[in-house]
PDB file of N, CA and C in Angstrom:
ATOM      1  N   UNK A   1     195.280 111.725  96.095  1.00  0.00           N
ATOM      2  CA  UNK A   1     195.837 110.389  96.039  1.00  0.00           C
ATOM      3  C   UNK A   1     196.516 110.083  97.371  1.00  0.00           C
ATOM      4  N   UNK A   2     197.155 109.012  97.343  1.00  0.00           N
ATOM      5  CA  UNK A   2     197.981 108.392  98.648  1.00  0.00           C
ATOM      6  C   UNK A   2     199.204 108.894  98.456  1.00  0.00           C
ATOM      7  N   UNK A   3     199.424 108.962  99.812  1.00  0.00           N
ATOM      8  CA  UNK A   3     201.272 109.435 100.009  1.00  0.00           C
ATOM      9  C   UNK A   3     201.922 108.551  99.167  1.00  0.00           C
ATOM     10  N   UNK A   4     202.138 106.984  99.548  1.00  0.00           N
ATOM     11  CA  UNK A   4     202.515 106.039  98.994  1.00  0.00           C
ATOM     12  C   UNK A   4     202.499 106.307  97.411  1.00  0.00           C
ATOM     13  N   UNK A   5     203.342 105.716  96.474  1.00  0.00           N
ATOM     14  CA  UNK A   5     203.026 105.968  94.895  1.00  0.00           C
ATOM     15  C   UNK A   5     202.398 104.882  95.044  1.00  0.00           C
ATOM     16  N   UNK A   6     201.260 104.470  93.526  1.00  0.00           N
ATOM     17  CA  UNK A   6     201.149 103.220  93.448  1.00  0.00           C
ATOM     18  C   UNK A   6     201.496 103.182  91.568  1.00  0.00           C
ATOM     19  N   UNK A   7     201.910 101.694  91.714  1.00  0.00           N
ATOM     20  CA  UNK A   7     202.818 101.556  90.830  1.00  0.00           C
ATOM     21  C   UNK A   7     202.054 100.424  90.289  1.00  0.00           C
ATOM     22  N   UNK A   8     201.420 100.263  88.775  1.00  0.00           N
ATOM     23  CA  UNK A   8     200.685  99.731  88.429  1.00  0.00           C
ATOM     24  C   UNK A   8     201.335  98.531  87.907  1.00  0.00           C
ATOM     25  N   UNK A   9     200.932  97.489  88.278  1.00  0.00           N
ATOM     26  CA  UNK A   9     201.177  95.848  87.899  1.00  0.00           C
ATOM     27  C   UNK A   9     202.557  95.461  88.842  1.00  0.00           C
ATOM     28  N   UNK A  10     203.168  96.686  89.790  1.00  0.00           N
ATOM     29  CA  UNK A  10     204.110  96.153  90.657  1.00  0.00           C
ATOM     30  C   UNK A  10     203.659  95.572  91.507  1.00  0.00           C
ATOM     31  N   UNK A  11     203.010  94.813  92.444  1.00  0.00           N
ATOM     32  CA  UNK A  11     202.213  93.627  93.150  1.00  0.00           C
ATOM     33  C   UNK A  11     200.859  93.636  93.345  1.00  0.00           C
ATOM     34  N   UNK A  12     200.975  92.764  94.638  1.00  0.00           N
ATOM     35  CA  UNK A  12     199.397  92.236  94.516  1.00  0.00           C
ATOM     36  C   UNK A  12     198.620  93.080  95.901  1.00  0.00           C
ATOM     37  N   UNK A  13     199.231  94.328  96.096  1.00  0.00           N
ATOM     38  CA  UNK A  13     198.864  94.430  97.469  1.00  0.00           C
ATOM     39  C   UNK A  13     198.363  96.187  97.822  1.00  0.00           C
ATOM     40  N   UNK A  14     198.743  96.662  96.795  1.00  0.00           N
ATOM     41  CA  UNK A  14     198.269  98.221  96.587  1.00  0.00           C
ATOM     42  C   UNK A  14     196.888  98.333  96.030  1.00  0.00           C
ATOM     43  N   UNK A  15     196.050  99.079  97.152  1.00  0.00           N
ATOM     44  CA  UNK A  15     194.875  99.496  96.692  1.00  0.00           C
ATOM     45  C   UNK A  15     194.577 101.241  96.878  1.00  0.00           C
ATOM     46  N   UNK A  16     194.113 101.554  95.744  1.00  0.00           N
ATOM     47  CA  UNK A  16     193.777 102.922  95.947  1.00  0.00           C
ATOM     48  C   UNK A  16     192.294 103.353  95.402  1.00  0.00           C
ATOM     49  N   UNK A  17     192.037 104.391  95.968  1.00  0.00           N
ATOM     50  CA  UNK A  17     190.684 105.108  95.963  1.00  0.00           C
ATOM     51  C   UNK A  17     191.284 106.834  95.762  1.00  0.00           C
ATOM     52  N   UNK A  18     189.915 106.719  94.506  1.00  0.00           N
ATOM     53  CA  UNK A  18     189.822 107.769  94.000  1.00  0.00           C
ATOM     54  C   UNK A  18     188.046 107.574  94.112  1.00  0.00           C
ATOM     55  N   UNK A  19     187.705 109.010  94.242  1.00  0.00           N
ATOM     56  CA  UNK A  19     186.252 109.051  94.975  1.00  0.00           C
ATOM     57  C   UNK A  19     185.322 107.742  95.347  1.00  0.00           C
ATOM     58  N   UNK A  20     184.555 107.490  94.461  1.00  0.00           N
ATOM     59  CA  UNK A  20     184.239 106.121  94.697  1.00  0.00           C
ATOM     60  C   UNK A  20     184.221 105.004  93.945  1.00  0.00           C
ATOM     61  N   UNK A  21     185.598 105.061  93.354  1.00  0.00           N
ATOM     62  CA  UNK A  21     186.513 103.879  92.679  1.00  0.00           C
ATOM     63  C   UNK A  21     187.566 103.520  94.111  1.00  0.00           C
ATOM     64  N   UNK A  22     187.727 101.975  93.607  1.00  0.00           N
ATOM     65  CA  UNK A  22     188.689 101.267  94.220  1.00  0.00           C
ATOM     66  C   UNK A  22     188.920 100.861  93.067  1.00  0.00           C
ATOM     67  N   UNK A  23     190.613 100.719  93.244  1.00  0.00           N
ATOM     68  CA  UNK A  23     191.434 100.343  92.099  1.00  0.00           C
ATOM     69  C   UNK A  23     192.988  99.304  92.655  1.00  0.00           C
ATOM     70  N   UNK A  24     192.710  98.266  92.484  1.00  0.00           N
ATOM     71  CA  UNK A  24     193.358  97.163  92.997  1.00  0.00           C
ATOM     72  C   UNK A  24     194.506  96.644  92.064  1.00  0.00           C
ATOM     73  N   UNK A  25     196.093  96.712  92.771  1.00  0.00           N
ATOM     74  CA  UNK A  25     196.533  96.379  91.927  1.00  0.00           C
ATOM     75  C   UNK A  25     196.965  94.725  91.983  1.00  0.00           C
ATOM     76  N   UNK A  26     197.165  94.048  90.604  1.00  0.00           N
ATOM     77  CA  UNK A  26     198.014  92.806  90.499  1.00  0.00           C
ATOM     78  C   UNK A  26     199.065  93.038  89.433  1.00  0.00           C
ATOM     79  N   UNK A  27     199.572  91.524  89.663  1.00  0.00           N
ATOM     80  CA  UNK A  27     201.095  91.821  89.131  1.00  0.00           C
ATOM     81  C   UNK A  27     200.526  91.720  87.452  1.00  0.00           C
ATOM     82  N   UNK A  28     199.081  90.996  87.152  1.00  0.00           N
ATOM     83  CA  UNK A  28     198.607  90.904  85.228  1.00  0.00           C
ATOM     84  C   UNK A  28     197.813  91.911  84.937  1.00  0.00           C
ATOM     85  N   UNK A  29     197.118  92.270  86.023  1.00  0.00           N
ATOM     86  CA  UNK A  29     196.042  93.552  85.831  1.00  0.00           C
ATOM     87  C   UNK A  29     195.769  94.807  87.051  1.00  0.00           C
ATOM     88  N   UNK A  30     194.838  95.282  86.518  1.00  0.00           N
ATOM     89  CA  UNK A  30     194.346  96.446  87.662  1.00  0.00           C
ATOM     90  C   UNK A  30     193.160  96.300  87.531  1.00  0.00           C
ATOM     91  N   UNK A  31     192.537  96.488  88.444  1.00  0.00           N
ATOM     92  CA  UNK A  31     190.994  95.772  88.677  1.00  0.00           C
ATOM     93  C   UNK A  31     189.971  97.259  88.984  1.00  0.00           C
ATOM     94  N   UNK A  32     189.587  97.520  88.644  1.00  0.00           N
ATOM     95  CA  UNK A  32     188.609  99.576  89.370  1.00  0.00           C
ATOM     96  C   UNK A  32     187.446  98.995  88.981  1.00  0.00           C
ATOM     97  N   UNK A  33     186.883  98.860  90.408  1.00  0.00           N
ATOM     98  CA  UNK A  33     185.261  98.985  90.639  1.00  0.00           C
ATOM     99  C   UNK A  33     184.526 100.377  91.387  1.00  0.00           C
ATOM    100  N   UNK A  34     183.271 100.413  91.061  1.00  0.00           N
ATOM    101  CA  UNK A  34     182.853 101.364  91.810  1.00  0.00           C
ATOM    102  C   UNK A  34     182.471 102.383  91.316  1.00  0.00           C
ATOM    103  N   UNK A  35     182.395 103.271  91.346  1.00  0.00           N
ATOM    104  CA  UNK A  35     181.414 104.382  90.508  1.00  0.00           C
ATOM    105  C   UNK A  35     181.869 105.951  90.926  1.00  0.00           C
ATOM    106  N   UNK A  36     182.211 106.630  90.035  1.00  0.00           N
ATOM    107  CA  UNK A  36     182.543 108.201  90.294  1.00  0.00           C
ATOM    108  C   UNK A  36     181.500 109.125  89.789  1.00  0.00           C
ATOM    109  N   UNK A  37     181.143 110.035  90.577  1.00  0.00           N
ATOM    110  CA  UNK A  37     180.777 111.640  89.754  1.00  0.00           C
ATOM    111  C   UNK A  37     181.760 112.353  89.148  1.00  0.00           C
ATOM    112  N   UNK A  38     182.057 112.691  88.111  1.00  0.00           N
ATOM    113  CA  UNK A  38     183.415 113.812  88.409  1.00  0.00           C
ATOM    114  C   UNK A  38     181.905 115.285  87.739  1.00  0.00           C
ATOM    115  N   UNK A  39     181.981 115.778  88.487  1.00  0.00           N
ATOM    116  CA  UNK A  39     181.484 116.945  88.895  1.00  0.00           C
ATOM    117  C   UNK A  39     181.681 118.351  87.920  1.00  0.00           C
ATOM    118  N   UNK A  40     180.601 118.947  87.443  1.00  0.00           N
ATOM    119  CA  UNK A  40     181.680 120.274  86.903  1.00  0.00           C
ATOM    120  C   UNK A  40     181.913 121.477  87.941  1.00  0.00           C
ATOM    121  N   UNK A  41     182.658 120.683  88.860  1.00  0.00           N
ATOM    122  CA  UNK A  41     183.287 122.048  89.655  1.00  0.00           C
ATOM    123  C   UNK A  41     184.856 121.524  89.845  1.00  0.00           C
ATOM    124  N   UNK A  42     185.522 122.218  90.832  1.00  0.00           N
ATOM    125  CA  UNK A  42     186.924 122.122  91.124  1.00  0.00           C
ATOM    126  C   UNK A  42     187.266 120.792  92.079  1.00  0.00           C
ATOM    127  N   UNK A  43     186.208 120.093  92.539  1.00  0.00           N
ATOM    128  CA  UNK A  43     186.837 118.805  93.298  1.00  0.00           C
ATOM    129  C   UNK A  43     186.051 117.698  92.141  1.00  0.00           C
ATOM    130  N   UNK A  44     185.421 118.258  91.148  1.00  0.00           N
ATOM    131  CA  UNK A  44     185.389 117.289  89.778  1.00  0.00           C
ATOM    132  C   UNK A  44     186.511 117.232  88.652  1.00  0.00           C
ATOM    133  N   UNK A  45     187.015 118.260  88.809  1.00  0.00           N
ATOM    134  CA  UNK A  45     188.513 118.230  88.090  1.00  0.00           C
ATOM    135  C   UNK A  45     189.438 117.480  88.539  1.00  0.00           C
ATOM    136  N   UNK A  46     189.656 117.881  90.051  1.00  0.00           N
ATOM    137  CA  UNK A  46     190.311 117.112  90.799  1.00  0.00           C
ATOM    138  C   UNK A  46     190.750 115.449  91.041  1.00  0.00           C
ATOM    139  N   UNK A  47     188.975 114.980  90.712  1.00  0.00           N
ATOM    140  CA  UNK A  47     188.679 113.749  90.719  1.00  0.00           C
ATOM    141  C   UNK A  47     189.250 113.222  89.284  1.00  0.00           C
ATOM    142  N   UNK A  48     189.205 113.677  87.929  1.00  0.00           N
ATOM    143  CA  UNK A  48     189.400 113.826  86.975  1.00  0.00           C
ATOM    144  C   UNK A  48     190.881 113.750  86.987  1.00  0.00           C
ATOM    145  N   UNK A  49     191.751 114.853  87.161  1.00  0.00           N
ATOM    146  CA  UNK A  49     192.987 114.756  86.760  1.00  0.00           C
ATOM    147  C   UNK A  49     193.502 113.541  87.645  1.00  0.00           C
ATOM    148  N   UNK A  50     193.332 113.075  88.673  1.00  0.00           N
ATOM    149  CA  UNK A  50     193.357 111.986  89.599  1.00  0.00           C
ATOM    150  C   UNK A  50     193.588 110.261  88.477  1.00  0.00           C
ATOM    151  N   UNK A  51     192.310 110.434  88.043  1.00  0.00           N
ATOM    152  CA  UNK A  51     192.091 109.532  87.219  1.00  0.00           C
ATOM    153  C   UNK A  51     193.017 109.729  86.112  1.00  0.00           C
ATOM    154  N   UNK A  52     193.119 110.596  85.644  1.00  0.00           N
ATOM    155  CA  UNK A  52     194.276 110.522  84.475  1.00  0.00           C
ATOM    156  C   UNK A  52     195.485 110.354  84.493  1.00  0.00           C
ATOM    157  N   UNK A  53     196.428 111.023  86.003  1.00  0.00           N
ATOM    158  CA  UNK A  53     197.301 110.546  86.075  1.00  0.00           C
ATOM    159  C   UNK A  53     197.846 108.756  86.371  1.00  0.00           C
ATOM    160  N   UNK A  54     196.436 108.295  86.767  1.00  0.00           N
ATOM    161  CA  UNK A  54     196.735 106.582  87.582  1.00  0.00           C
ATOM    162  C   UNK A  54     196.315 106.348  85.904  1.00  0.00           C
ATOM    163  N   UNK A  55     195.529 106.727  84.741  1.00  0.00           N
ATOM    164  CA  UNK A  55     195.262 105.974  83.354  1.00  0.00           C
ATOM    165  C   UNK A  55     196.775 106.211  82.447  1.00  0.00           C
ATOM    166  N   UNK A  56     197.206 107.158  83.212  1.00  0.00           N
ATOM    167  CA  UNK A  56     198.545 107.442  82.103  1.00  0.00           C
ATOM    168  C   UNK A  56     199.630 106.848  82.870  1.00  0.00           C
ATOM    169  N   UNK A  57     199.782 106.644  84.148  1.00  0.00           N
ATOM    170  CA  UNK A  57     200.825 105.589  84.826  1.00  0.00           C
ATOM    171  C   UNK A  57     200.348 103.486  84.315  1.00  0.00           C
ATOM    172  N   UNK A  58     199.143 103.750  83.997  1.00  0.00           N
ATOM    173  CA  UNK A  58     198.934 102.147  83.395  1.00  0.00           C
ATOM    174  C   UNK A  58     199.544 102.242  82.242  1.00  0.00           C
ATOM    175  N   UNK A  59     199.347 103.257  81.048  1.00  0.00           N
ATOM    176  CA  UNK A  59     199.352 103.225  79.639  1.00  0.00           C
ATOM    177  C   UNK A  59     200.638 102.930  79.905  1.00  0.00           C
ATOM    178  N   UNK A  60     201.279 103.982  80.683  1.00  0.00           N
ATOM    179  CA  UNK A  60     203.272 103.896  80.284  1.00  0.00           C
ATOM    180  C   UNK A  60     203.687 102.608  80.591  1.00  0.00           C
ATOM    181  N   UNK A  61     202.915 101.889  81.331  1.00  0.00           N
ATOM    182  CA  UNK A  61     203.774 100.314  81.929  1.00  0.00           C
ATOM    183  C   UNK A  61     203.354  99.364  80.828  1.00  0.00           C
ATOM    184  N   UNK A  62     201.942  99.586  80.483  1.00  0.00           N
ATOM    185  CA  UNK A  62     201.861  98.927  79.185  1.00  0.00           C
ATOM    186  C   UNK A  62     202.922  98.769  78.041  1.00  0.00           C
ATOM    187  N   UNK A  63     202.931 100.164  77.700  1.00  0.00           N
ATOM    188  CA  UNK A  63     203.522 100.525  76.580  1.00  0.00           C
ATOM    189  C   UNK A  63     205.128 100.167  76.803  1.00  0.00           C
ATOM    190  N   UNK A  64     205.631  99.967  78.021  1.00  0.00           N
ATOM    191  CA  UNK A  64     206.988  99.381  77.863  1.00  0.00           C
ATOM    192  C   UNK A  64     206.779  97.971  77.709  1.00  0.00           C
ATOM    193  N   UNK A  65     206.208  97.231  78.022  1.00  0.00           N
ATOM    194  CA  UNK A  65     206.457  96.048  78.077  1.00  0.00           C
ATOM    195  C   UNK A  65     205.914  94.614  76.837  1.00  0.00           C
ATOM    196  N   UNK A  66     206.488  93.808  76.571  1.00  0.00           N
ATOM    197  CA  UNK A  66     206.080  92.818  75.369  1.00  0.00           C
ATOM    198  C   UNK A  66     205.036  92.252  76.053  1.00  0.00           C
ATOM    199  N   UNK A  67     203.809  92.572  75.317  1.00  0.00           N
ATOM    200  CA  UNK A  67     202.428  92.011  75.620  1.00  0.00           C
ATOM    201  C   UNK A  67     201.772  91.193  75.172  1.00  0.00           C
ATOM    202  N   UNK A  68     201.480  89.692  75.566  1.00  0.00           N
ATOM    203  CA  UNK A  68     200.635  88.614  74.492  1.00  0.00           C
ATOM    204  C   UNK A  68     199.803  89.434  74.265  1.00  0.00           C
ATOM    205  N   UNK A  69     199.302  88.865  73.289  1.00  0.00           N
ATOM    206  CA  UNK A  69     197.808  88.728  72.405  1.00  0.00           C
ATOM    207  C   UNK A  69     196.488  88.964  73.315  1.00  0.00           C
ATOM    208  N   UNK A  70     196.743  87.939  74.410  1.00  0.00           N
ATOM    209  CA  UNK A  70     195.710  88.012  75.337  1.00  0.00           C
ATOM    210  C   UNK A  70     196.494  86.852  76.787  1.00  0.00           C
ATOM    211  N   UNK A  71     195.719  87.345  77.916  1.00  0.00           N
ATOM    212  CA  UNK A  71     196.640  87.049  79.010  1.00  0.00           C
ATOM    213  C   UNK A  71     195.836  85.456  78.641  1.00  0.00           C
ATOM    214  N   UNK A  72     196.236  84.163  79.530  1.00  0.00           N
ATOM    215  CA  UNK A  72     195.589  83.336  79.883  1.00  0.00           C
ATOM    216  C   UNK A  72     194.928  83.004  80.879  1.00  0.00           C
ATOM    217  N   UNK A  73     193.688  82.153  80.771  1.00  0.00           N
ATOM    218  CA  UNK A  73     192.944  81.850  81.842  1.00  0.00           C
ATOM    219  C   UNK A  73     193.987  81.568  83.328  1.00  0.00           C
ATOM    220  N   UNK A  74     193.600  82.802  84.516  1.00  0.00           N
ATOM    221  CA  UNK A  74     193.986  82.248  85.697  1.00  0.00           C
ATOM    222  C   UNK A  74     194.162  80.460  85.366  1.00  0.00           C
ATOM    223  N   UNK A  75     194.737  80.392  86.899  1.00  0.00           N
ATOM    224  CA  UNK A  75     194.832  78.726  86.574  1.00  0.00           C
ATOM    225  C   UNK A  75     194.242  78.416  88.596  1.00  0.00           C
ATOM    226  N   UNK A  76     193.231  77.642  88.544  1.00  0.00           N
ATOM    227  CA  UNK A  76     192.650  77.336  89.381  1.00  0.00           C
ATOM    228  C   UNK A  76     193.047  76.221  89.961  1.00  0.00           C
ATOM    229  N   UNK A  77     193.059  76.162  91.288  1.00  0.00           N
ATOM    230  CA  UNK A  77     193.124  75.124  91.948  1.00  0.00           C
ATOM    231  C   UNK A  77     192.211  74.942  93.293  1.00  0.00           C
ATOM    232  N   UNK A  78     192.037  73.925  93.445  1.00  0.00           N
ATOM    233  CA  UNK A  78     190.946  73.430  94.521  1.00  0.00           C
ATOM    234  C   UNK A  78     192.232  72.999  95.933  1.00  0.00           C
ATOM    235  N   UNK A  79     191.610  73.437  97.391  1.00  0.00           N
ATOM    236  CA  UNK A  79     192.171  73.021  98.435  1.00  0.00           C
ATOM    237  C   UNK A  79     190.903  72.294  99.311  1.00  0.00           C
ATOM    238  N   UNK A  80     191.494  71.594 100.149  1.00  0.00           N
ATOM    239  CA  UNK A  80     190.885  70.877 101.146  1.00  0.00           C
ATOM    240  C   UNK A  80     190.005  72.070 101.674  1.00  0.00           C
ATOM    241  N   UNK A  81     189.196  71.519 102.364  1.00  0.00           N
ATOM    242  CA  UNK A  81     188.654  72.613 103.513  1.00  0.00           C
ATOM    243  C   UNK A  81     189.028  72.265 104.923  1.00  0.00           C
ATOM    244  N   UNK A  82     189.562  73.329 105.498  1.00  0.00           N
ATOM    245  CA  UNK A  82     189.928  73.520 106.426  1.00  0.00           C
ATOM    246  C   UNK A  82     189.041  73.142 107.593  1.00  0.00           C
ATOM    247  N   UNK A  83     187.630  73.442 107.714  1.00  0.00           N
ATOM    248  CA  UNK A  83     186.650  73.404 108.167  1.00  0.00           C
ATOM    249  C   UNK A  83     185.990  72.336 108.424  1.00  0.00           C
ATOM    250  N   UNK A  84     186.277  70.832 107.513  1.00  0.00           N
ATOM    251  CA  UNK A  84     185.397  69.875 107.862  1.00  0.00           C
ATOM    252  C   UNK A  84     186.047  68.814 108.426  1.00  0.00           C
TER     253      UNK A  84
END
């Protein structure tokens, strides 16, 4: 992992990689794209316990906090273009 902790749903600006996941954080979600092997050898464990500790640092932030039902639709907005 990164020196840095990353601290799940604390902003919009921490990204981390674990083999070939990227895992992006925001302040409503965590976003992991990308695709892993985890391997049956010792840098597949590795990859593995990796992943479990960043799935069990989401669960605990979950689990403290009062959670709707379901988040709501982003809310979109349109800007000028800069460009024309």
């Amino acid at each position: 992992m990164c020196a840095k902790k990353f601290v799940p749903y604390a902003n919009e600006s921490d990204v981390l990689d674990i083999g070939g996941l990227t895992i992006e954080n925001r302040v409503d979600r965590i976003s992991i794209s990308g695709d892993i092997d985890l391997t049956l050898d010792k840098p597949g464990l590795a990859l593995a316990k990796q992943l479990q500790t960043l799935l069990a640092d989401v669960v605990a932030q979950l689990e403290k906090r009062d959670l709707p039902a379901q988040l709501p639709p982003p809310v979109v907005t349109s800007v000028a273009n800069p460009f024309e």
